[in-house]
PDB file of N, CA and C in Angstrom:
ATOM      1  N   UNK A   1     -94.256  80.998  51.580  1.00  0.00           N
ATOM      2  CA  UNK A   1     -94.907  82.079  52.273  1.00  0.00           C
ATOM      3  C   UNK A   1     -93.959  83.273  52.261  1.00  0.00           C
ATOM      4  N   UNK A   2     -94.143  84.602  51.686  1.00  0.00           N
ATOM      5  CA  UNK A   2     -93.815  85.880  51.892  1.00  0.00           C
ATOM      6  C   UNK A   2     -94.711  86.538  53.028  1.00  0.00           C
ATOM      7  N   UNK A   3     -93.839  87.172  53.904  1.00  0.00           N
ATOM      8  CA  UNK A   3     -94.063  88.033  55.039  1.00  0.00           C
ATOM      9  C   UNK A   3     -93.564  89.210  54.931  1.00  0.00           C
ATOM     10  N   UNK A   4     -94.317  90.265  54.553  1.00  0.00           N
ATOM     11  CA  UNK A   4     -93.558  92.000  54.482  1.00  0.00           C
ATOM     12  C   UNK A   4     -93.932  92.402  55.874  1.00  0.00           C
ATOM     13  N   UNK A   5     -92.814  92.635  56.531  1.00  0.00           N
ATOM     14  CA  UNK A   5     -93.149  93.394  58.296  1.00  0.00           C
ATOM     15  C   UNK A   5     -92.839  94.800  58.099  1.00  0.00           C
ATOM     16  N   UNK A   6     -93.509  95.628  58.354  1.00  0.00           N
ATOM     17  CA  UNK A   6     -93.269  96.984  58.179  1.00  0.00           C
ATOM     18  C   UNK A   6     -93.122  97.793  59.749  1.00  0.00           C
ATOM     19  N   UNK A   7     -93.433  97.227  60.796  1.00  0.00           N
ATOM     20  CA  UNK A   7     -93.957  97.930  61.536  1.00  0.00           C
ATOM     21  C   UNK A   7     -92.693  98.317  62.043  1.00  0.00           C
ATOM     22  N   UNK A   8     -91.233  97.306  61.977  1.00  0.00           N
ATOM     23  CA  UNK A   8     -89.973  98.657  62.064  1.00  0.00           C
ATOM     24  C   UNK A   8     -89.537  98.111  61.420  1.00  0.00           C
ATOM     25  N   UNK A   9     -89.908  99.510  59.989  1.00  0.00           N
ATOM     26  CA  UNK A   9     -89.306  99.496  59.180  1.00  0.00           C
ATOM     27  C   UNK A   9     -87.983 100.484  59.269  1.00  0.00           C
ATOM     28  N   UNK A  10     -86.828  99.712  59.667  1.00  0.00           N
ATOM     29  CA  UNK A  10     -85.476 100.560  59.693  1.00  0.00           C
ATOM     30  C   UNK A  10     -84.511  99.358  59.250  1.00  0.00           C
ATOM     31  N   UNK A  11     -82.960 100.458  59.262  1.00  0.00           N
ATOM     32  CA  UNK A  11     -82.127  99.139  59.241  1.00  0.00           C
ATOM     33  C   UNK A  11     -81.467  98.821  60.303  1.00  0.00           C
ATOM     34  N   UNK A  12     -81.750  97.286  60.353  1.00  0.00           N
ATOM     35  CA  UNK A  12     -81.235  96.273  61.842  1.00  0.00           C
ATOM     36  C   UNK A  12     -80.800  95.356  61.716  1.00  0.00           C
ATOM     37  N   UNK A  13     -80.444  94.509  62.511  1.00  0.00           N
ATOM     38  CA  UNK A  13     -80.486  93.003  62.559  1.00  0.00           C
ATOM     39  C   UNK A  13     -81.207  92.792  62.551  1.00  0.00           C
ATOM     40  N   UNK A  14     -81.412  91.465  61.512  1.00  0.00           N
ATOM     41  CA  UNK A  14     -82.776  91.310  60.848  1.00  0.00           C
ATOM     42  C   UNK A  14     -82.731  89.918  61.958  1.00  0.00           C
ATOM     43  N   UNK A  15     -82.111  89.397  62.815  1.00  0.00           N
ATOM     44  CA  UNK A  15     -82.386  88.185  64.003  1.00  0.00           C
ATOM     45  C   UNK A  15     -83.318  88.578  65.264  1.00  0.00           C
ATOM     46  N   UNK A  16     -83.259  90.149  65.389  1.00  0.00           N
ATOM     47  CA  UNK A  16     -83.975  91.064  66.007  1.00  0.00           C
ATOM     48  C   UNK A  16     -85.652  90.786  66.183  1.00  0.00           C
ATOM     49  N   UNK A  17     -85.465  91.061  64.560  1.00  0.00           N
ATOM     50  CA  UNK A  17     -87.545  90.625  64.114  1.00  0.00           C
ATOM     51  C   UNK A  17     -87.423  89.760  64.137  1.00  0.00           C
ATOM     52  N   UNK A  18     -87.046  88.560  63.992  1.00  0.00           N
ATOM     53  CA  UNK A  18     -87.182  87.542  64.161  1.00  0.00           C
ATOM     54  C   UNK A  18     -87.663  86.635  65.750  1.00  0.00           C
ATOM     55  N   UNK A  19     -86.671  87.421  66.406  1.00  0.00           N
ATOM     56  CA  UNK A  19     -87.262  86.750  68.200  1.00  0.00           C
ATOM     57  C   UNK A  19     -88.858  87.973  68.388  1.00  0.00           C
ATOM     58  N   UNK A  20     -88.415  88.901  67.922  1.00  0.00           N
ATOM     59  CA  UNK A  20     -90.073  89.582  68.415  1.00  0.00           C
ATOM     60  C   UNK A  20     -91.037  88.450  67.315  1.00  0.00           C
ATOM     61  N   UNK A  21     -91.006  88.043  66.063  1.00  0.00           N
ATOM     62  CA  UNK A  21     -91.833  86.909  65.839  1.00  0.00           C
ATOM     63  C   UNK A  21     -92.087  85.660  66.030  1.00  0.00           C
ATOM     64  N   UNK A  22     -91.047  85.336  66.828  1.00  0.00           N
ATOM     65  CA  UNK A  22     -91.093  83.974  67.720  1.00  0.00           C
ATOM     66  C   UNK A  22     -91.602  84.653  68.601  1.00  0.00           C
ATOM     67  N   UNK A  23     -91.663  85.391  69.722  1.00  0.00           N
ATOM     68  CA  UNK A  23     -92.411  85.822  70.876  1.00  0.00           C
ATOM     69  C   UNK A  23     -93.987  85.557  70.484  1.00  0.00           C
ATOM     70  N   UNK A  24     -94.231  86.458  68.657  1.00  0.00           N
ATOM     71  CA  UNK A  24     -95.905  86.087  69.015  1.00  0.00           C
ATOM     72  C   UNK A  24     -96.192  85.002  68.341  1.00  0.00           C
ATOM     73  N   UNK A  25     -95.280  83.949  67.996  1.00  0.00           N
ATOM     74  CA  UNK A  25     -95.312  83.108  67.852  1.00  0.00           C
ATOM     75  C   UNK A  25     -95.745  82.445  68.951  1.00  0.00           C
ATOM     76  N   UNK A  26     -95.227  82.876  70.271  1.00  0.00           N
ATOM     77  CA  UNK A  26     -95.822  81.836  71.504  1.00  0.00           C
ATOM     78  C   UNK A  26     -97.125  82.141  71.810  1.00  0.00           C
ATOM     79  N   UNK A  27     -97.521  83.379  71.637  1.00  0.00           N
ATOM     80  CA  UNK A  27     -98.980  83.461  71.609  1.00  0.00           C
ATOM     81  C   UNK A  27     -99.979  82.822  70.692  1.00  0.00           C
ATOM     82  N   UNK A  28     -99.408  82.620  69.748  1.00  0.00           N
ATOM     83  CA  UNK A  28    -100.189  81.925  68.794  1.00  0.00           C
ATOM     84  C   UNK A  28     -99.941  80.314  68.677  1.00  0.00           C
ATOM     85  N   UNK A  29     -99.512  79.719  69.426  1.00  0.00           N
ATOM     86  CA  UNK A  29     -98.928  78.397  69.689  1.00  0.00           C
ATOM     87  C   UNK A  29    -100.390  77.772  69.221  1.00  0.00           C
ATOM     88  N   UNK A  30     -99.638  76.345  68.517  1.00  0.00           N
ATOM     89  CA  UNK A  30    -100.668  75.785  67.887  1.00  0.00           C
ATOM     90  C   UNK A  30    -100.985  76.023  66.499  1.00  0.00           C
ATOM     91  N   UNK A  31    -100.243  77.142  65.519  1.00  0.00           N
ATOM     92  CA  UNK A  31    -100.135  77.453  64.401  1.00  0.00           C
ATOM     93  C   UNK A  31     -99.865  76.591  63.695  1.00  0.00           C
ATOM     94  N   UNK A  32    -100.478  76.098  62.772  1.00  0.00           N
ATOM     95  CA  UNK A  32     -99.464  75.414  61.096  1.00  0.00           C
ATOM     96  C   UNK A  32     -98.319  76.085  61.376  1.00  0.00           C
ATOM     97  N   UNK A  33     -97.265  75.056  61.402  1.00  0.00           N
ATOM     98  CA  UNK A  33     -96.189  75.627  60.917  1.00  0.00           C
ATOM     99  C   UNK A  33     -95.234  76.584  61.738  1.00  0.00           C
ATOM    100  N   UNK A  34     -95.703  76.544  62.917  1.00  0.00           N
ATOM    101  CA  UNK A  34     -95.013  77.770  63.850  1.00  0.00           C
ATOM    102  C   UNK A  34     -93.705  77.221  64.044  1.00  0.00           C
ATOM    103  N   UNK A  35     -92.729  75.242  64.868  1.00  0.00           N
ATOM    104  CA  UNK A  35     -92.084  75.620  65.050  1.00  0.00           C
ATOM    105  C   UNK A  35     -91.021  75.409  63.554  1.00  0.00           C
ATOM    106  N   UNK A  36     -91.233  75.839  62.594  1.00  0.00           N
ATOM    107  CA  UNK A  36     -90.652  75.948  61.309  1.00  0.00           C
ATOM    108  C   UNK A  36     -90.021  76.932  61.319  1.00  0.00           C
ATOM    109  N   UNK A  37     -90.367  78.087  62.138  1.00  0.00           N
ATOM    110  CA  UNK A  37     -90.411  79.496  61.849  1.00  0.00           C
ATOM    111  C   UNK A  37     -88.563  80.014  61.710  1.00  0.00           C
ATOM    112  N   UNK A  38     -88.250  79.463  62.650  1.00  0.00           N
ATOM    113  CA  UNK A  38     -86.586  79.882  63.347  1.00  0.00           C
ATOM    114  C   UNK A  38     -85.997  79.020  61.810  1.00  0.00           C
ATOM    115  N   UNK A  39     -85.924  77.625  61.575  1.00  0.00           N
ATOM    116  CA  UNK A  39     -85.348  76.649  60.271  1.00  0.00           C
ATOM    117  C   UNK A  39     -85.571  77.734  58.991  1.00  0.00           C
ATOM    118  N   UNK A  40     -86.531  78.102  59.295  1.00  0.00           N
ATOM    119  CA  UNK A  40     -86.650  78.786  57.334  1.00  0.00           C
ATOM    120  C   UNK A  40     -86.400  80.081  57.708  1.00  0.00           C
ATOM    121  N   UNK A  41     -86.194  80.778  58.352  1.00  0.00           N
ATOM    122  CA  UNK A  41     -85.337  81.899  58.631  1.00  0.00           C
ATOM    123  C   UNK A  41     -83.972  81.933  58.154  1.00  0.00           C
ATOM    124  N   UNK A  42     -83.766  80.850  59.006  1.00  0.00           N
ATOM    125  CA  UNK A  42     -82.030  80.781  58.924  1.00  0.00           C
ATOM    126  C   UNK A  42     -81.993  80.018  57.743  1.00  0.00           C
ATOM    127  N   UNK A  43     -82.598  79.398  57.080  1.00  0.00           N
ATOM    128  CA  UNK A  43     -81.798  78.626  55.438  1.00  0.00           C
ATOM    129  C   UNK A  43     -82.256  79.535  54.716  1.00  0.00           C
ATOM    130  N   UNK A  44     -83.162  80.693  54.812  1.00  0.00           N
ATOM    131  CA  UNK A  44     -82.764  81.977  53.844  1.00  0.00           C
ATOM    132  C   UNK A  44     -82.051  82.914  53.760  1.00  0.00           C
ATOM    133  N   UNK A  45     -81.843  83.498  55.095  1.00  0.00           N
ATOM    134  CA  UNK A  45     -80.421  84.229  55.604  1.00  0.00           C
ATOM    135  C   UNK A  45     -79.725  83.724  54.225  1.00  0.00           C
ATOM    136  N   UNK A  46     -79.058  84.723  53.515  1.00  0.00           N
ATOM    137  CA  UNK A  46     -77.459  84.171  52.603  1.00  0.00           C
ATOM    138  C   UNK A  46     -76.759  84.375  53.327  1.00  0.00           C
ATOM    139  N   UNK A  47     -76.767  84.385  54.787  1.00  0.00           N
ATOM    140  CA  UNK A  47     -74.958  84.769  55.017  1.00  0.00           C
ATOM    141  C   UNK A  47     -74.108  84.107  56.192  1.00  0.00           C
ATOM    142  N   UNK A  48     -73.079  83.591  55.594  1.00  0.00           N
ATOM    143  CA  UNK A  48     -72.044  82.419  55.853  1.00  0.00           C
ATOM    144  C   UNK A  48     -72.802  81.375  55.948  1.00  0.00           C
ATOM    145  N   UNK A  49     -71.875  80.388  56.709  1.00  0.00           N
ATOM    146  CA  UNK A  49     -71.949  78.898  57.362  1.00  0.00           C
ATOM    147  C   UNK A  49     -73.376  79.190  57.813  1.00  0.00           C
ATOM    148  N   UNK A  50     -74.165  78.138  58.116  1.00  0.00           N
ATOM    149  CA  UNK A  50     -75.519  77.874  58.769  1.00  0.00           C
ATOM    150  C   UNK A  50     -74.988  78.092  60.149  1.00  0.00           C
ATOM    151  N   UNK A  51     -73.919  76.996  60.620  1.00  0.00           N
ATOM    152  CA  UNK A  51     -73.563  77.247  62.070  1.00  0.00           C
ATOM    153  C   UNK A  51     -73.506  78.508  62.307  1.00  0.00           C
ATOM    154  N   UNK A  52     -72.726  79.492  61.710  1.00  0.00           N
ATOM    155  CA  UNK A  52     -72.466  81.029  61.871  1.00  0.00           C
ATOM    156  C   UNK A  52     -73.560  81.625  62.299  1.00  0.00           C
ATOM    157  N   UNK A  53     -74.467  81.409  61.467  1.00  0.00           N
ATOM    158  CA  UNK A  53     -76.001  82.206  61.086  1.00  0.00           C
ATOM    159  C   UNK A  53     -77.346  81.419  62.402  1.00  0.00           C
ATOM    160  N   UNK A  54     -77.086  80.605  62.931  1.00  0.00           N
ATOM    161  CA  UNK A  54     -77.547  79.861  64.173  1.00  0.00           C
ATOM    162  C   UNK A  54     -76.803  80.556  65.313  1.00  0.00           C
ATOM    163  N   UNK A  55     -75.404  80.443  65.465  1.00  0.00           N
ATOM    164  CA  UNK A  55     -74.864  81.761  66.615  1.00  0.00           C
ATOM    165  C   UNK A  55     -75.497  82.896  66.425  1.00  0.00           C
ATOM    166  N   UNK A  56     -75.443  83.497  65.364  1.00  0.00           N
ATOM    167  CA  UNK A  56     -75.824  84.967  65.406  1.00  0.00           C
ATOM    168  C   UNK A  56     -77.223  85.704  65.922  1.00  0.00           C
ATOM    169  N   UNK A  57     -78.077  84.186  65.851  1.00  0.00           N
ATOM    170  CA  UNK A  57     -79.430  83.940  66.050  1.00  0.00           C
ATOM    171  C   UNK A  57     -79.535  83.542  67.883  1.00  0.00           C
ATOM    172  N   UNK A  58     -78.866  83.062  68.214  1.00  0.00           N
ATOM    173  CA  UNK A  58     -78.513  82.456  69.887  1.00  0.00           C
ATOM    174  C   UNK A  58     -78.163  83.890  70.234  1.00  0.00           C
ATOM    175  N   UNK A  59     -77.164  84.820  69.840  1.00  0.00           N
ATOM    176  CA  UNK A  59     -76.730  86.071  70.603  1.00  0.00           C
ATOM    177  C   UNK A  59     -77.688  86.996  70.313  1.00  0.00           C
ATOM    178  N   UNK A  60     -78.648  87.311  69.255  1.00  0.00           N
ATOM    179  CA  UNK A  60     -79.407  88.292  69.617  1.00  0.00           C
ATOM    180  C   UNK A  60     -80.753  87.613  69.543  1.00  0.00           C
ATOM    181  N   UNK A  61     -81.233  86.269  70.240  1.00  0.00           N
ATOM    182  CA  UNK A  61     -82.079  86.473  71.323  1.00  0.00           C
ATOM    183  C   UNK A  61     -81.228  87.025  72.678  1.00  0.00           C
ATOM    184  N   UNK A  62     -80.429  86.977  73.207  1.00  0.00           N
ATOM    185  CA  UNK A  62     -80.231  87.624  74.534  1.00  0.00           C
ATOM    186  C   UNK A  62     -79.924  89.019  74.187  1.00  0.00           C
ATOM    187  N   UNK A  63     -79.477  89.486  73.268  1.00  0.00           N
ATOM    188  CA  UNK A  63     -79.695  91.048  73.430  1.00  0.00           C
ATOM    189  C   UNK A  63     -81.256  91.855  72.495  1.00  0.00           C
ATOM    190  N   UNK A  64     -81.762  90.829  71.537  1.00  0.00           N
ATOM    191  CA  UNK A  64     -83.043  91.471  71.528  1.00  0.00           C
ATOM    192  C   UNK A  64     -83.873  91.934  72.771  1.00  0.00           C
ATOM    193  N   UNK A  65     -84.151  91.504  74.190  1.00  0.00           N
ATOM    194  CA  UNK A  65     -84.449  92.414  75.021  1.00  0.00           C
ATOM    195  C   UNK A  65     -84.362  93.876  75.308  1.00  0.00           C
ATOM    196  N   UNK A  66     -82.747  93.972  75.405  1.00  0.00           N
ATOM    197  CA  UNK A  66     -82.154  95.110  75.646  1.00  0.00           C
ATOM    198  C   UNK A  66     -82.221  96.007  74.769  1.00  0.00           C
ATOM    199  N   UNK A  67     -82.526  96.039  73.432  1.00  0.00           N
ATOM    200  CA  UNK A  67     -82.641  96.547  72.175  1.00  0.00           C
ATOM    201  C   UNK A  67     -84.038  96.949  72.096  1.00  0.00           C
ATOM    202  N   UNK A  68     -85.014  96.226  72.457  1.00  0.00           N
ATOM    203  CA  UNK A  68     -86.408  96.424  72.472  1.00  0.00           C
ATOM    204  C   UNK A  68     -86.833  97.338  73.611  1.00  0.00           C
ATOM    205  N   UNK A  69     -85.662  97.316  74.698  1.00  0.00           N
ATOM    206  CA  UNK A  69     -86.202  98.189  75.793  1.00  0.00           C
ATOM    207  C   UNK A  69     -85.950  99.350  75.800  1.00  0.00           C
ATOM    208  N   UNK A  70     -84.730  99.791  74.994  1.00  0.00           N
ATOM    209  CA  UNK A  70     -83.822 100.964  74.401  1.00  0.00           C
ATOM    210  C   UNK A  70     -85.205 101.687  73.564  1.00  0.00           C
ATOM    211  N   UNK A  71     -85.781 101.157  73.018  1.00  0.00           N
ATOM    212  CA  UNK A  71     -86.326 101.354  71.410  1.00  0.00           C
ATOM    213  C   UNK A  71     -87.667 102.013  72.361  1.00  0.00           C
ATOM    214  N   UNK A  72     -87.929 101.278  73.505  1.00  0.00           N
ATOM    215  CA  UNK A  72     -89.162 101.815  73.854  1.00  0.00           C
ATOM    216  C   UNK A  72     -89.046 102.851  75.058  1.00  0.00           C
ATOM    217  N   UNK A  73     -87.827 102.677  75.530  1.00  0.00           N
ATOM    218  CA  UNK A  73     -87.049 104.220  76.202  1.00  0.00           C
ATOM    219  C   UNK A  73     -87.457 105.343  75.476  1.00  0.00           C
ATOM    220  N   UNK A  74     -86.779 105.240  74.032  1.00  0.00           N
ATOM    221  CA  UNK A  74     -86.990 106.425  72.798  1.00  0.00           C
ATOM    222  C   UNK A  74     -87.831 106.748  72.667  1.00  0.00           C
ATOM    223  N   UNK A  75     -88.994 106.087  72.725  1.00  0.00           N
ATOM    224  CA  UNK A  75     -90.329 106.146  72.018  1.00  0.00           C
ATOM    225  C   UNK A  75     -91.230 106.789  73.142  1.00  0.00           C
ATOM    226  N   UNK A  76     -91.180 106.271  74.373  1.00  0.00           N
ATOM    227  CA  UNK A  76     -91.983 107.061  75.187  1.00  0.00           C
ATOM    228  C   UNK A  76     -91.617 108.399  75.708  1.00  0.00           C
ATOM    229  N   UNK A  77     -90.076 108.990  75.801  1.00  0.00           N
ATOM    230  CA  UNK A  77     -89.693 109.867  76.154  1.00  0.00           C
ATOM    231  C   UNK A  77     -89.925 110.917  75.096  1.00  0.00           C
ATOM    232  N   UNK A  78     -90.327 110.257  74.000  1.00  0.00           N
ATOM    233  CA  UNK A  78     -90.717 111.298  72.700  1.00  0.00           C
ATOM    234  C   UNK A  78     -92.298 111.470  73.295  1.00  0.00           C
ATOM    235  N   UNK A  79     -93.090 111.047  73.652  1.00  0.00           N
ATOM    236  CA  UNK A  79     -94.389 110.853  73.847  1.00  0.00           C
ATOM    237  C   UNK A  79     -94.670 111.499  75.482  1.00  0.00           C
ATOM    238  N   UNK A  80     -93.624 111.406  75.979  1.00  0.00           N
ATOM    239  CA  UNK A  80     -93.978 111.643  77.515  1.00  0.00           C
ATOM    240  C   UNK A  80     -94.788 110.984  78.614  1.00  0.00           C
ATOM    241  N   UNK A  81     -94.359 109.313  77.475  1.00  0.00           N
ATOM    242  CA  UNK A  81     -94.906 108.037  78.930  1.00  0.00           C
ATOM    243  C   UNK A  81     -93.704 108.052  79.855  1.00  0.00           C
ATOM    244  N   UNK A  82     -94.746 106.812  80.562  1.00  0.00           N
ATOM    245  CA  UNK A  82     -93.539 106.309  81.295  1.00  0.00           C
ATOM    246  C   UNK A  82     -93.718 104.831  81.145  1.00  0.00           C
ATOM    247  N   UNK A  83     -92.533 104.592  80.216  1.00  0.00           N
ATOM    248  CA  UNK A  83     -91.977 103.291  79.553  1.00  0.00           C
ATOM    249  C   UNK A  83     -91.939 102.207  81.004  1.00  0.00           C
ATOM    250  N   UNK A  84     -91.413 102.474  82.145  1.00  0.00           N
ATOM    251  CA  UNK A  84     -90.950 101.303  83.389  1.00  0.00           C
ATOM    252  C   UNK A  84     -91.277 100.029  83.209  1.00  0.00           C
ATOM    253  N   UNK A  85     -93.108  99.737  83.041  1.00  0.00           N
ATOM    254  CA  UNK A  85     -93.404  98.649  82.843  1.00  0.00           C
ATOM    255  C   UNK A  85     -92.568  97.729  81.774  1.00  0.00           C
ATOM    256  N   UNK A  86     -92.720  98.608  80.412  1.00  0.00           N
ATOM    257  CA  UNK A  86     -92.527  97.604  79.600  1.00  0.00           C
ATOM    258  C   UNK A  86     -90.665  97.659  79.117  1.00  0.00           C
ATOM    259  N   UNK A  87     -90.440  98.154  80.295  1.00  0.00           N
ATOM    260  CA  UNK A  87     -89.009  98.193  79.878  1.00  0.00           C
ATOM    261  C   UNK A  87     -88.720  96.671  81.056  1.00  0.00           C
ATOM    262  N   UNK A  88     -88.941  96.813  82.501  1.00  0.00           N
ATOM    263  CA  UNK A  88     -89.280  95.794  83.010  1.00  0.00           C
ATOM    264  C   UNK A  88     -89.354  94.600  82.427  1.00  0.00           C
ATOM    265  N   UNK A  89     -90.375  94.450  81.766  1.00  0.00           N
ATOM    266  CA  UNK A  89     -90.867  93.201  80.869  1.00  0.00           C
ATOM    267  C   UNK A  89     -89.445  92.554  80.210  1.00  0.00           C
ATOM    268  N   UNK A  90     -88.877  94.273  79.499  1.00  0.00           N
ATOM    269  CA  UNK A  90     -88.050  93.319  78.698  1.00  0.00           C
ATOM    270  C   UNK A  90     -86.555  93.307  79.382  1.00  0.00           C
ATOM    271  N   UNK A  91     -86.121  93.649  80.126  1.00  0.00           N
ATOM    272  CA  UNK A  91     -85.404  92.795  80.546  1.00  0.00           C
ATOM    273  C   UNK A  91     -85.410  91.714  81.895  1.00  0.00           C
ATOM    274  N   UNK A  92     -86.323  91.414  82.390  1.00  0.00           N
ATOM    275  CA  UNK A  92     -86.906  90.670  82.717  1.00  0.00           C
ATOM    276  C   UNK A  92     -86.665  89.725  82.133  1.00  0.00           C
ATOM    277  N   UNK A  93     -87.084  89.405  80.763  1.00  0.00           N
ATOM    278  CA  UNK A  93     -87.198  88.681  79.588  1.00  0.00           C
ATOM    279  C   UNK A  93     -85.465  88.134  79.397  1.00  0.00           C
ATOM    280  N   UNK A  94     -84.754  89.634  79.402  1.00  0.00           N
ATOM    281  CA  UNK A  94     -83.254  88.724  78.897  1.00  0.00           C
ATOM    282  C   UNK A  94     -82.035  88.441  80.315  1.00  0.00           C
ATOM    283  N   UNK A  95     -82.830  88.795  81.124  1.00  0.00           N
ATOM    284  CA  UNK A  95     -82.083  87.956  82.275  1.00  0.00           C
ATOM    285  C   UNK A  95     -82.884  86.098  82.305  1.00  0.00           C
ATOM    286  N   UNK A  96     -84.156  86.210  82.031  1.00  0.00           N
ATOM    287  CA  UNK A  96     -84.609  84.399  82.285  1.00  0.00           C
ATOM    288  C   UNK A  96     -83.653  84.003  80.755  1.00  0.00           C
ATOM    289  N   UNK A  97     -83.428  84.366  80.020  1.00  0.00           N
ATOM    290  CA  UNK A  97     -83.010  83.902  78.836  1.00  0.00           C
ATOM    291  C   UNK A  97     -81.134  83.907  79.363  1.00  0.00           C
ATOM    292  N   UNK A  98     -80.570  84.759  79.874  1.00  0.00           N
ATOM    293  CA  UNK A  98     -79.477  84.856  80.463  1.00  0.00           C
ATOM    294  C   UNK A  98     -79.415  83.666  81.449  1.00  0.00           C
ATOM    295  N   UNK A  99     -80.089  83.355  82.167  1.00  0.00           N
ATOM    296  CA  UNK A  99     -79.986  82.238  82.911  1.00  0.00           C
ATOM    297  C   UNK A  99     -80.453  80.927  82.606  1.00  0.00           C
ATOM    298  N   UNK A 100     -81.118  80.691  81.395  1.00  0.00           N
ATOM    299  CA  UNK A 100     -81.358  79.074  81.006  1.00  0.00           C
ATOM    300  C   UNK A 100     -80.085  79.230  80.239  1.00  0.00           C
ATOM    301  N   UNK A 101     -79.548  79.761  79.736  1.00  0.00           N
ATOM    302  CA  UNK A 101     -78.285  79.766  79.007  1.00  0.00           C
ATOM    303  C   UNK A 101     -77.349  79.255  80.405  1.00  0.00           C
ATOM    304  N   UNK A 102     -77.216  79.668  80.571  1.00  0.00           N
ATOM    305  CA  UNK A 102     -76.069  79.742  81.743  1.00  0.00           C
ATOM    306  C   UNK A 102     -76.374  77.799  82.465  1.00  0.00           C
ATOM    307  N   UNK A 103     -77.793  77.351  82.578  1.00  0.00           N
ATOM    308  CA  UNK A 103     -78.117  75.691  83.265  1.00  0.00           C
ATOM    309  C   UNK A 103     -77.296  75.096  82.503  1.00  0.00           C
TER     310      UNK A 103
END
Protein backbone atom coordinates (compact mmCIF):
# COMPACT_ATOMS: atom_id res chain seq x y z
CA UNK A 1 0.00 0.00 0.00
CA UNK A 2 1.26 3.62 -1.07
CA UNK A 3 -0.22 6.56 0.87
CA UNK A 4 0.58 10.22 -0.63
CA UNK A 5 -0.59 12.70 2.38
CA UNK A 6 -0.55 16.07 1.12
CA UNK A 7 -2.54 17.88 3.44
CA UNK A 8 0.88 19.14 5.27
CA UNK A 9 2.71 19.16 2.80
CA UNK A 10 6.01 20.73 4.45
CA UNK A 11 9.20 19.60 5.85
CA UNK A 12 8.86 17.73 9.34
CA UNK A 13 9.15 14.91 11.27
CA UNK A 14 7.73 12.56 9.40
CA UNK A 15 6.69 10.56 13.24
CA UNK A 16 4.49 13.71 13.44
CA UNK A 17 2.02 12.37 10.51
CA UNK A 18 2.25 9.49 11.65
CA UNK A 19 0.48 9.91 15.34
CA UNK A 20 -2.09 12.37 13.52
CA UNK A 21 -2.70 8.89 11.42
CA UNK A 22 -2.88 6.73 14.25
CA UNK A 23 -5.34 9.27 15.87
CA UNK A 24 -7.74 8.61 12.78
CA UNK A 25 -6.80 5.50 12.94
CA UNK A 26 -8.81 5.31 16.27
CA UNK A 27 -11.69 6.55 14.59
CA UNK A 28 -11.66 4.14 12.15
CA UNK A 29 -10.98 1.19 14.53
CA UNK A 30 -11.89 -2.01 13.09
CA UNK A 31 -9.91 -1.39 9.78
CA UNK A 32 -7.99 -4.23 7.84
CA UNK A 33 -4.93 -3.73 8.93
CA UNK A 34 -5.02 -0.71 11.27
CA UNK A 35 -2.91 -2.10 14.14
CA UNK A 36 -0.04 -2.73 11.40
CA UNK A 37 0.05 0.83 10.86
CA UNK A 38 2.92 2.03 13.57
CA UNK A 39 5.23 -1.81 12.42
CA UNK A 40 5.32 -0.78 8.70
CA UNK A 41 6.06 2.70 9.38
CA UNK A 42 8.92 2.07 11.31
CA UNK A 43 10.52 -0.98 9.07
CA UNK A 44 10.39 1.64 6.27
CA UNK A 45 11.85 4.54 8.03
CA UNK A 46 15.79 3.92 6.65
CA UNK A 47 17.08 5.46 9.55
CA UNK A 48 19.32 3.78 12.17
CA UNK A 49 18.68 0.88 14.60
CA UNK A 50 14.82 -0.05 14.70
CA UNK A 51 15.22 0.52 18.52
CA UNK A 52 16.40 4.17 17.62
CA UNK A 53 13.54 4.69 15.15
CA UNK A 54 10.79 3.21 17.92
CA UNK A 55 12.27 6.01 20.51
CA UNK A 56 11.99 8.60 18.09
CA UNK A 57 8.41 7.43 17.51
CA UNK A 58 7.62 7.25 21.65
CA UNK A 59 9.04 11.08 21.86
CA UNK A 60 7.08 12.62 19.25
CA UNK A 61 3.89 11.11 20.20
CA UNK A 62 4.27 13.34 23.36
CA UNK A 63 5.31 16.32 21.56
CA UNK A 64 3.06 15.82 18.44
CA UNK A 65 0.36 17.59 20.59
CA UNK A 66 2.26 20.58 21.22
CA UNK A 67 3.30 20.87 17.59
CA UNK A 68 -0.25 20.45 16.37
CA UNK A 69 -1.40 23.12 18.76
CA UNK A 70 1.42 25.60 17.66
CA UNK A 71 0.40 24.83 13.95
CA UNK A 72 -3.18 25.69 14.78
CA UNK A 73 -2.17 28.88 16.90
CA UNK A 74 -0.64 29.98 13.31
CA UNK A 75 -3.37 29.14 11.38
CA UNK A 76 -6.16 30.77 13.16
CA UNK A 77 -4.40 33.96 14.05
CA UNK A 78 -3.86 34.20 10.21
CA UNK A 79 -7.69 33.72 9.87
CA UNK A 80 -8.81 35.59 12.94
CA UNK A 81 -10.34 32.48 14.91
CA UNK A 82 -10.13 31.68 18.03
CA UNK A 83 -8.07 28.46 18.10
CA UNK A 84 -8.78 27.81 22.43
CA UNK A 85 -10.86 24.87 21.80
CA UNK A 86 -8.74 23.02 19.68
CA UNK A 87 -5.64 24.03 21.15
CA UNK A 88 -7.25 22.64 24.48
CA UNK A 89 -7.88 19.38 22.81
CA UNK A 90 -4.41 19.15 22.03
CA UNK A 91 -2.79 19.47 24.85
CA UNK A 92 -5.11 17.93 26.78
CA UNK A 93 -4.13 15.09 24.58
CA UNK A 94 -0.26 15.35 25.56
CA UNK A 95 -0.62 15.73 29.18
CA UNK A 96 -3.02 12.09 29.27
CA UNK A 97 -0.15 10.77 27.10
CA UNK A 98 2.42 12.53 29.63
CA UNK A 99 0.87 10.70 32.34
CA UNK A 100 0.33 6.99 31.13
CA UNK A 101 3.97 7.39 30.43
CA UNK A 102 4.85 8.40 33.69
CA UNK A 103 2.24 4.78 35.43
Amino acid sequence: MLIFDWEEADIGFPFFVLDKLLLARDELAGTAGEAAIPTVYLDTVPWGPRGRRERAFTVAQYLSPIRYAAADLRFADALGWDPSGQIAGWLALALRRWEAARR
